[in-house]
Protein backbone atom coordinates (compact mmCIF):
# COMPACT_ATOMS: atom_id res chain seq x y z
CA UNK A 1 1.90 22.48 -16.77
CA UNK A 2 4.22 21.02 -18.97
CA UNK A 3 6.75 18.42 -17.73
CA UNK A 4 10.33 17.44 -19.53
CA UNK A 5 12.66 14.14 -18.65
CA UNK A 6 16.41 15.32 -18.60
CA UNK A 7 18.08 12.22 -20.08
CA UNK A 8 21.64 10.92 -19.79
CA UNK A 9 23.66 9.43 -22.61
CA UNK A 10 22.10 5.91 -21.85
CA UNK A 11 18.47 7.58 -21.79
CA UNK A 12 18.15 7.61 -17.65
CA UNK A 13 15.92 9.84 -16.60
CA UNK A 14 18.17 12.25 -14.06
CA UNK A 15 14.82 15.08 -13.16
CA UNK A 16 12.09 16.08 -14.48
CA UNK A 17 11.47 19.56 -15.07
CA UNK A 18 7.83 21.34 -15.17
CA UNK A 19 7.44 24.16 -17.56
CA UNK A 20 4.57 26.85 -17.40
CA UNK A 21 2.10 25.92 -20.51
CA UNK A 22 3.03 29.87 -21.47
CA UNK A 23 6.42 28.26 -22.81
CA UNK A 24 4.89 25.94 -25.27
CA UNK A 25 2.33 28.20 -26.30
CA UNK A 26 -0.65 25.80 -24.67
CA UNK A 27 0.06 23.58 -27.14
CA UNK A 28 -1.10 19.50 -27.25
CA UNK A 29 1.33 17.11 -26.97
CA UNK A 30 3.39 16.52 -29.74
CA UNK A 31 3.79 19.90 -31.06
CA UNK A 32 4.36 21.32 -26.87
CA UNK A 33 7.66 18.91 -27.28
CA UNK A 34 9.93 20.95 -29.62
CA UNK A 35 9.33 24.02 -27.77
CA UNK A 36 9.44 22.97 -24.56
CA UNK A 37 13.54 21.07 -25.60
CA UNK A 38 14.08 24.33 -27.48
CA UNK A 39 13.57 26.20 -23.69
CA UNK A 40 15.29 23.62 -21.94
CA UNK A 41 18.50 23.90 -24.20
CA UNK A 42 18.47 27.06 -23.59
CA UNK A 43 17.86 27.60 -20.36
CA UNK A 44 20.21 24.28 -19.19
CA UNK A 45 22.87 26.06 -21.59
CA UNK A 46 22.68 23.72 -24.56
CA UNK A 47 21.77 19.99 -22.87
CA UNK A 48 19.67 18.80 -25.77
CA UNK A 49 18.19 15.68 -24.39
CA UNK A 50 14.96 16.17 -22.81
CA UNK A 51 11.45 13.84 -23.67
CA UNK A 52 8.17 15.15 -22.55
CA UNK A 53 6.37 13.14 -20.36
CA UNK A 54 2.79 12.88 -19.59
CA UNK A 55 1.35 13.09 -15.50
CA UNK A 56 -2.04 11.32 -16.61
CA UNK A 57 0.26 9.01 -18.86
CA UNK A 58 -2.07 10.15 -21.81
CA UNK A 59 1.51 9.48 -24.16
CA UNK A 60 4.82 7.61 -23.40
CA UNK A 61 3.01 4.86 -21.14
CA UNK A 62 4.00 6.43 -17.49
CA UNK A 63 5.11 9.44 -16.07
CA UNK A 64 8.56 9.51 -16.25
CA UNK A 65 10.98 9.19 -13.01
CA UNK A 66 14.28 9.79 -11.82
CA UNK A 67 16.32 6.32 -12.75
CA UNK A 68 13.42 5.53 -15.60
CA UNK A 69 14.69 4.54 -18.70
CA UNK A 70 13.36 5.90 -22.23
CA UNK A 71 12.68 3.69 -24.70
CA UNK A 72 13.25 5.20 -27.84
CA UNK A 73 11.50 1.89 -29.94
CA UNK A 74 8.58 1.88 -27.41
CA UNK A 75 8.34 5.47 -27.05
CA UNK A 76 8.06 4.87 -23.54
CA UNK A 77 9.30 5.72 -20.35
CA UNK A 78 10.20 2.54 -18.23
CA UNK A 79 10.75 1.64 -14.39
CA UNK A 80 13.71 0.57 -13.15
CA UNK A 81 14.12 -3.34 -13.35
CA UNK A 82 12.59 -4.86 -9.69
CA UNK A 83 14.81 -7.74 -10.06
CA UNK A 84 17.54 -9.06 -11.81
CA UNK A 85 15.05 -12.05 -12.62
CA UNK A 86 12.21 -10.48 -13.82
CA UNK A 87 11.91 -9.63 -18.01
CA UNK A 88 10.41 -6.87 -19.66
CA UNK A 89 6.79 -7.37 -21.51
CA UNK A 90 7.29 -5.14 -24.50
CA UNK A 91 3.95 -4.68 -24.75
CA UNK A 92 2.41 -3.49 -21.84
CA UNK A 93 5.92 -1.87 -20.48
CA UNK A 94 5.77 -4.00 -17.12
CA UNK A 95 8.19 -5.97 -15.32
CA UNK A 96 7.31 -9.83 -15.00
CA UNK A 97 8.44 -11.77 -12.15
CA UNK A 98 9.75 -15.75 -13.62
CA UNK A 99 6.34 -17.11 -11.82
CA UNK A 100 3.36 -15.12 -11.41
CA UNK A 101 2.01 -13.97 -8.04
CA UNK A 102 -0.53 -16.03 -6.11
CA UNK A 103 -4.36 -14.33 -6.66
CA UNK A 104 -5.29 -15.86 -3.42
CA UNK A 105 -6.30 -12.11 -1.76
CA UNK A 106 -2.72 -12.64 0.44
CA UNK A 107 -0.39 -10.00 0.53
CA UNK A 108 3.25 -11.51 -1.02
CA UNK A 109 6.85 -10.27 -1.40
CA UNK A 110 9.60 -11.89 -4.07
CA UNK A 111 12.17 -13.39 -2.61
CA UNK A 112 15.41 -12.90 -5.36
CA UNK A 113 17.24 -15.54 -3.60
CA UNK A 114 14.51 -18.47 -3.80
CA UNK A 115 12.89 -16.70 -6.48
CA UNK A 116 9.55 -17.37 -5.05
CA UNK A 117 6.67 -15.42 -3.46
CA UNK A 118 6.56 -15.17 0.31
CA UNK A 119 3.66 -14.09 2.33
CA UNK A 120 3.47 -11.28 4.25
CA UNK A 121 2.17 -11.73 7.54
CA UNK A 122 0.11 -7.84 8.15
């Protein structure tokens, strides 16, 4: 199975379609893409802006979701921003928090307001 992103104008990810690997002809990944938009197009009755998207995350960095942006420098597919604090690490595609989380084996939540960690008592 094949699966497409349908993008908005600001590259949000709005569904993700699956397509039988019939429609692009079993082929890898790049050469499934074109077919795979051409058969969207059509069969969405000419939206043009689909991205394939991987479900092992062989290409693109992550499977894409709905509310993921696509990162047309990256070529990759990224989450939605945790929190407003947090920046994006262009090279590995994550979200940082302003301090790392403690590696003490405790369980933690951030806290926007105090913009620290807070344990979670399990």
């Amino acid at each position: 199975m094949a699966h497409f992103a349908k993008l908005d104008d600001n590259n949000i990810v709005l569904e993700v379609n699956v397509l039988n690997n019939n429609v692009i002809d079993n082929l890898p990944f790049p050469e499934s893409e074109l077919l795979g938009v051409s058969f969207l197009t059509e069969w969405s009755k000419g939206y043009i802006k689909w991205k394939q998207t991987s479900y092992n995350n062989s290409f693109r960095v992550r499977y894409a979701g709905v509310g993921y942006n696509y990162d047309a420098v990256l070529d990759a597919f990224i989450a939605p921003q945790p929190y407003p604090s947090w920046t994006l690490d262009t090279e590995t595609t994550e979200w940082l928090p302003p301090i790392p989380m403690p590696t003490d084996g405790k369980r933690y939540t951030w806290n926007e307001d105090t913009q620290t960690w807070v344990e979670i008592n399990v």
